[in-house]
Protein backbone atom coordinates (compact mmCIF):
# COMPACT_ATOMS: atom_id res chain seq x y z
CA UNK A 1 18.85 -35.38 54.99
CA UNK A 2 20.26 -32.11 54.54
CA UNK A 3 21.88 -32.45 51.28
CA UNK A 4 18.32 -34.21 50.06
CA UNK A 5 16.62 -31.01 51.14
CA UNK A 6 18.92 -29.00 49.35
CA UNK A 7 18.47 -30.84 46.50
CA UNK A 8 14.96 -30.69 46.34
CA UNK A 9 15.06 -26.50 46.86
CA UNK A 10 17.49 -26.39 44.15
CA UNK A 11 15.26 -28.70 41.63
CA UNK A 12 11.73 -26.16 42.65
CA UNK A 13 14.15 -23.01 41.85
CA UNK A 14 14.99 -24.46 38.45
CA UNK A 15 11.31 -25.46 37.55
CA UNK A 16 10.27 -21.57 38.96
CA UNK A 17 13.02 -20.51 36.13
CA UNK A 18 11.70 -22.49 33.30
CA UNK A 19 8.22 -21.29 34.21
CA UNK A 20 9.05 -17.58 34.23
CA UNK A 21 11.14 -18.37 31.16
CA UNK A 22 8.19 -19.71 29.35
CA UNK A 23 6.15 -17.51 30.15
CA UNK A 24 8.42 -14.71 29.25
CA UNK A 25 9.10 -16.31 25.78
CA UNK A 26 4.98 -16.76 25.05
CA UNK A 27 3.95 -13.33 26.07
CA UNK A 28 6.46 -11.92 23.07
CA UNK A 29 5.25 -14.89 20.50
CA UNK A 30 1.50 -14.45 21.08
CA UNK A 31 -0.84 -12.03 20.08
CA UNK A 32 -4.36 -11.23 19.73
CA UNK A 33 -6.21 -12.10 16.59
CA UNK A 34 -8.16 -9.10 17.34
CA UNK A 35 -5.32 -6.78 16.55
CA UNK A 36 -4.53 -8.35 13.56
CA UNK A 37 -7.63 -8.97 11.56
CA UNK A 38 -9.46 -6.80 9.48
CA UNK A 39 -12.76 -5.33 8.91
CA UNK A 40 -14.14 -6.61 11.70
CA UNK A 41 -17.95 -6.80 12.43
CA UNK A 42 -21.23 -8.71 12.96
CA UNK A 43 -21.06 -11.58 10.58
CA UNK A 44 -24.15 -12.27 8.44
CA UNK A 45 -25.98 -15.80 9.16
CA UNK A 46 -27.45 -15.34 5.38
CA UNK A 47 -28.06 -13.62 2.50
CA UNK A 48 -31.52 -12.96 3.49
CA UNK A 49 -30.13 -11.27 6.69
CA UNK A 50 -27.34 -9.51 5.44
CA UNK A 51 -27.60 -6.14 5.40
CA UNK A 52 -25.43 -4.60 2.43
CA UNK A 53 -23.07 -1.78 3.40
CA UNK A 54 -23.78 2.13 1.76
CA UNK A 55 -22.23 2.59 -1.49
CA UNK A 56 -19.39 4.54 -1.87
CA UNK A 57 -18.36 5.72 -5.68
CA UNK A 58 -15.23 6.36 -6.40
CA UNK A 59 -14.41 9.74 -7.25
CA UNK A 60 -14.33 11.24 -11.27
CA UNK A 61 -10.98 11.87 -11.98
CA UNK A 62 -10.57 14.78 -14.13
CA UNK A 63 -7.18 16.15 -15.99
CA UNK A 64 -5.04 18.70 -14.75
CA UNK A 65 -1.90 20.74 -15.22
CA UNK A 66 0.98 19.21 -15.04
CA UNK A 67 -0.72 16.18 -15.48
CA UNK A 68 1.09 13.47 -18.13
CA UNK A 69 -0.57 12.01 -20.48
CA UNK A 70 -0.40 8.99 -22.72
CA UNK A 71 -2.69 9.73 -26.14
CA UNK A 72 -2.30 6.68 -28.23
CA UNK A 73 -3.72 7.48 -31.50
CA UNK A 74 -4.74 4.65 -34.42
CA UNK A 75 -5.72 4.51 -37.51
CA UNK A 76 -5.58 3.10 -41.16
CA UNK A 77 -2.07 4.80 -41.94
CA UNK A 78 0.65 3.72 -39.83
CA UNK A 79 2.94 6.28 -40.32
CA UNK A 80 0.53 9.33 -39.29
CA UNK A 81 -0.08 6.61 -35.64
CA UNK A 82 3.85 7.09 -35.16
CA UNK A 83 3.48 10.70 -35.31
CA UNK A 84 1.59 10.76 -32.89
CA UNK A 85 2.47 7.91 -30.45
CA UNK A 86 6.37 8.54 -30.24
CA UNK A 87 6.46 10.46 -26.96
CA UNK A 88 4.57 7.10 -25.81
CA UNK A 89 6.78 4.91 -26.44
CA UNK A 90 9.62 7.16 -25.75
CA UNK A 91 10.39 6.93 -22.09
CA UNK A 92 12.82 8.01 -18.92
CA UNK A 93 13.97 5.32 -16.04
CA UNK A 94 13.07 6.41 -12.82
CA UNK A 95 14.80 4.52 -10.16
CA UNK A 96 13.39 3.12 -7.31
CA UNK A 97 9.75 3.52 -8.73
CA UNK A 98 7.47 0.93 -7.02
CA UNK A 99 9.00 -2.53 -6.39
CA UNK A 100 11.31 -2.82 -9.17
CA UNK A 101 11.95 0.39 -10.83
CA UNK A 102 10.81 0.99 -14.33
CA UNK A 103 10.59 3.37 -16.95
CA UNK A 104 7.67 6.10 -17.41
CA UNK A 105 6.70 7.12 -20.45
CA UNK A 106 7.13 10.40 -21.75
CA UNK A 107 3.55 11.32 -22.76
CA UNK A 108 1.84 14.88 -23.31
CA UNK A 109 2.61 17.17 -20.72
CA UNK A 110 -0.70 19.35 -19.81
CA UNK A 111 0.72 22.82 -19.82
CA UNK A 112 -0.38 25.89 -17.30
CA UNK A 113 -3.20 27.06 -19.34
CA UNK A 114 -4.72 23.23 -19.32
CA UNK A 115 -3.55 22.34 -22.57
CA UNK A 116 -1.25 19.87 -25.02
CA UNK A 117 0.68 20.39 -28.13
CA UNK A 118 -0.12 17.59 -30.73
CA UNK A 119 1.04 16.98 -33.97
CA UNK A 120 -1.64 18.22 -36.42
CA UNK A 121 -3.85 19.70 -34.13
CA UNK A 122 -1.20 22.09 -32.01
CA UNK A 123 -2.83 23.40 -28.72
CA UNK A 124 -5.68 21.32 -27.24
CA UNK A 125 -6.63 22.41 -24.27
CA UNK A 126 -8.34 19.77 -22.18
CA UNK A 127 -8.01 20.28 -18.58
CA UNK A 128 -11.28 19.47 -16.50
CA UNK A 129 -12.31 16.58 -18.55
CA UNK A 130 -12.54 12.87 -17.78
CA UNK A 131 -10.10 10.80 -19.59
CA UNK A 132 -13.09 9.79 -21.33
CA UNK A 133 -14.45 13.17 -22.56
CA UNK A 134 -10.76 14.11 -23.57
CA UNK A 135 -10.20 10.90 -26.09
CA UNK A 136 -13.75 11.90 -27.46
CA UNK A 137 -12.57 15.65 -27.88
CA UNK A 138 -9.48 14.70 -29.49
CA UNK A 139 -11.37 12.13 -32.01
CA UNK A 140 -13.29 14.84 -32.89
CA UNK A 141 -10.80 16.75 -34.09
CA UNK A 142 -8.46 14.47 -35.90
CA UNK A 143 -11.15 13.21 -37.98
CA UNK A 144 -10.57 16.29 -40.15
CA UNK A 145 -7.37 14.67 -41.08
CA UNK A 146 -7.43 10.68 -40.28
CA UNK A 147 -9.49 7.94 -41.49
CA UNK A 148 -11.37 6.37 -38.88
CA UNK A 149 -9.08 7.21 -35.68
CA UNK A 150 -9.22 6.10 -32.40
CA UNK A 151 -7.93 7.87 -29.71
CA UNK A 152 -7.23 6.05 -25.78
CA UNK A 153 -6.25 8.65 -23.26
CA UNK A 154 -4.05 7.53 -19.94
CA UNK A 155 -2.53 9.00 -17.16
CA UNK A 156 1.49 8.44 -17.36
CA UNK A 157 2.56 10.16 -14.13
CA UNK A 158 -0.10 9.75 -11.30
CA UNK A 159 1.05 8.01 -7.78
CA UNK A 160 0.56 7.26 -4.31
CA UNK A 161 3.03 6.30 -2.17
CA UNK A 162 2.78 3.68 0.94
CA UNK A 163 5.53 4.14 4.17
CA UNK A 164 5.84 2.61 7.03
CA UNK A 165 5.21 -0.75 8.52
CA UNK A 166 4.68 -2.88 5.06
CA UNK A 167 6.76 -5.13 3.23
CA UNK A 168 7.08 -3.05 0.50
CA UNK A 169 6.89 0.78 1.13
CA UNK A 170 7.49 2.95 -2.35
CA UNK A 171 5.93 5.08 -4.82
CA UNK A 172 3.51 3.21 -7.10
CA UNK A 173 1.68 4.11 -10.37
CA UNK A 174 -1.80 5.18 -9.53
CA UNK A 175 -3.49 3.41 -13.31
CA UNK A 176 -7.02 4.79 -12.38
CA UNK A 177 -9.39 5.85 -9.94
CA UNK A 178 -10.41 1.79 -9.22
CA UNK A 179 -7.82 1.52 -6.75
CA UNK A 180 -8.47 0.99 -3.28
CA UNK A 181 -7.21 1.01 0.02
CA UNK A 182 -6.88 -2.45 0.49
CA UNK A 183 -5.52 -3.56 -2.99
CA UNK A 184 -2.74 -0.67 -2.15
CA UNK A 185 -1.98 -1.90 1.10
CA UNK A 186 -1.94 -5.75 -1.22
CA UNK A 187 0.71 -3.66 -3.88
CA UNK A 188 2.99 -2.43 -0.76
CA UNK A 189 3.27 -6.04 0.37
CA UNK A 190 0.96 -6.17 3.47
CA UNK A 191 1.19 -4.72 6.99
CA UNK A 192 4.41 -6.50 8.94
CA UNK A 193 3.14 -8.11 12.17
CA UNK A 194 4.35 -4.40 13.65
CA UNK A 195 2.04 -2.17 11.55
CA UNK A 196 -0.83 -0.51 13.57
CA UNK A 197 -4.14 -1.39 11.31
CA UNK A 198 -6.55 0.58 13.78
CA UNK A 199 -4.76 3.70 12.87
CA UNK A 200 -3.52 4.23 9.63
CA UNK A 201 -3.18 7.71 8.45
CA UNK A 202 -3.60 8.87 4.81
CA UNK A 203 -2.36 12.11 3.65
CA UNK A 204 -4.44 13.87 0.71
CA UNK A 205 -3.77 16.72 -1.18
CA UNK A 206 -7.13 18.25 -3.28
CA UNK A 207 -7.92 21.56 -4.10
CA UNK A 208 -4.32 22.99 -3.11
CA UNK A 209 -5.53 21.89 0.76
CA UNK A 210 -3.41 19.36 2.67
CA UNK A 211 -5.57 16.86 4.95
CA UNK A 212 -4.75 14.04 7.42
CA UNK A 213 -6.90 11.00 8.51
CA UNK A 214 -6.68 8.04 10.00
CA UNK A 215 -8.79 4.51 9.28
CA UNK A 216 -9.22 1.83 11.34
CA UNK A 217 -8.49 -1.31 8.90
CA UNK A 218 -10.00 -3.86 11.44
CA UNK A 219 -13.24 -1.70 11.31
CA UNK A 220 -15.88 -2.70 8.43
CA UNK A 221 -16.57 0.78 8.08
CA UNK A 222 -13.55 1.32 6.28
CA UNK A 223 -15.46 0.36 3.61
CA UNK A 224 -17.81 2.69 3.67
CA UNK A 225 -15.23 5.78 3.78
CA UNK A 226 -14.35 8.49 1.73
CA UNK A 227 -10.69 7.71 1.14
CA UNK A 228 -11.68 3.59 0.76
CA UNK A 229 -10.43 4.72 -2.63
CA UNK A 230 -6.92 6.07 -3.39
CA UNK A 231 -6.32 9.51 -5.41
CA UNK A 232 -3.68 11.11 -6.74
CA UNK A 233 -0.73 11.83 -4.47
CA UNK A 234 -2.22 10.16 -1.69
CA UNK A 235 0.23 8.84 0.84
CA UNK A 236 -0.29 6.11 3.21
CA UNK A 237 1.40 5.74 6.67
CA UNK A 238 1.47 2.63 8.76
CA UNK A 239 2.77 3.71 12.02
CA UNK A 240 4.47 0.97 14.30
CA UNK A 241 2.75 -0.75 17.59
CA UNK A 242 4.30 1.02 20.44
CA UNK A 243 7.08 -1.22 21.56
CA UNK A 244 7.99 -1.72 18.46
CA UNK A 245 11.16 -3.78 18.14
CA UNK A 246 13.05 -4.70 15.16
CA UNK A 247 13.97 -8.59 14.07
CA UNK A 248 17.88 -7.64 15.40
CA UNK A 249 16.74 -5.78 18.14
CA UNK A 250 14.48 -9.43 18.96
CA UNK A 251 17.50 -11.25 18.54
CA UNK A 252 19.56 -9.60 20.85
CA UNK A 253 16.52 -9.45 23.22
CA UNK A 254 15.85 -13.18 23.27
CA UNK A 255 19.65 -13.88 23.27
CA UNK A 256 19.96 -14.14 27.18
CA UNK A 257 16.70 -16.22 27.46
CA UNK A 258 18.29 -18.49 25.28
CA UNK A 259 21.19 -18.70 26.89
CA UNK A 260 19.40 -18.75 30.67
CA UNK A 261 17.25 -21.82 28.72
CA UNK A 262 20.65 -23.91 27.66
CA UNK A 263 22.27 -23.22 31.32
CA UNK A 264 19.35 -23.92 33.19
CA UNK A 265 19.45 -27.69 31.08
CA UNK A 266 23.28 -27.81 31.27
CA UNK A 267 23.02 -27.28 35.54
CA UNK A 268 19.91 -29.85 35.52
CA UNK A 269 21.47 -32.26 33.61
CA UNK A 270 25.03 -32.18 35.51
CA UNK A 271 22.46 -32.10 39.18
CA UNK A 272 20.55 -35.60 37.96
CA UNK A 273 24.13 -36.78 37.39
CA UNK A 274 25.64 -36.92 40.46
């Protein structure tokens, strides 16, 4: 009777261990969809109730010193285009830029006074103006000397850089002033599981002033925000959840459950035996 009872209190303190053990192993596995998804909100029933959110432009981009340019120039002679367009095909590797790496093209450096040297045309100063206004400027002038040109004006050198908790953190090309917080966040290669999304802090530089802000990515009114589209320089921290641990840190973590899980079977196992 005695060795029965024993039995049984030793059988109850092995099911107690499982329990605790499973519960330890689902409260690190689980989490809340709620911290996870974004731009959260009221969800429209229909288009006739949906109520559309306030319209945010994104900002005019205008040139500035030290600013690179690409100015591909054609027209009907071929040799006058390479002339022009050899510092755009000419270009420098820069390691480690974005994903891969890559080359950047060497383009027309906008000098202190706002201006670039071209062939033919020497200084033309075009600081302040929209990539737009500046192929339109340069047309202008080259039609003194080419047949029918065209002119396409790019940026070479602009950025922003994402850090933090994403699967791809680096410096990327910034191609226009389309880009948005979410297609960046999409470039960097998402936020890990880790990455805080109700507080992620962008760092903007305008007007020689240095500000820092924080967005709430699960919020709808992200959308709706100033800095829903990326500029120049921008950079883009994900901070960490608190508690943060890393995949070896995990390992090492979830080692001794493991091993209590494989014991606890092992003892059971030689128990029923007897």
């Amino acid at each position: 009777m005695s060795r029965l009872f024993r039995s049984v209190s030793r059988s109850k303190h092995y099911v107690q261990v499982i329990s605790w053990l499973l519960l330890v192993y689902l409260f690190y596995s689980c989490a809340s969809p709620k911290t996870i998804t974004y731009f959260q909100g009221p969800e429209a029933v229909d288009t006739a109730r949906y109520v559309p959110l306030a319209s945010i432009n994104p900002p005019v981009a205008r040139i500035q010193t030290d600013d690179v340019l690409a100015i591909i120039v054609t027209s009907l002679s071929e040799e006058t285009n390479a002339i022009f367009n050899i510092l755009n095909s000419t270009s420098i590797p820069l390691a480690g830029y974005g994903a891969g790496g890559g080359n950047l093209p060497l383009g027309y450096l906008v000098d202190p006074t706002g201006s670039v040297e071209m062939p033919l045309l020497g200084k033309v100063k075009l600081a302040g103006l929209t990539l737009e206004e500046a192929a339109d400027d340069i047309r202008t002038k080259l039609a003194k000397y080419l047949k029918e040109p065209t002119v396409n004006v790019r940026y070479v050198n602009r950025k922003f850089t994402v850090i933090g908790e994403v699967g791809r953190p680096g410096v990327y090309n910034l191609l226009d002033n389309q880009r948005t917080l979410p297609e960046v966040i999409g470039i960097a290669g998402e936020l890990t599981v880790y990455g805080r999304r109700d507080n992620v802090m962008i760092m903007r530089t305008e007007n020689n002033k240095r500000e820092i802000v924080r967005v709430d990515l699960r919020s709808r009114k992200v959308l709706e925000s100033p800095y829903y589209y990326i500029q120049h320089n921008d950079v883009i921290y994900v901070e960490p959840r608190p508690g943060r641990i890393t995949s070896t840190e995990r390992g090492l973590q979830l080692t001794p459950i493991i091993l209590g899980f494989a014991t606890t079977i092992v003892a059971l196992l030689s128990f029923f035996r007897r």
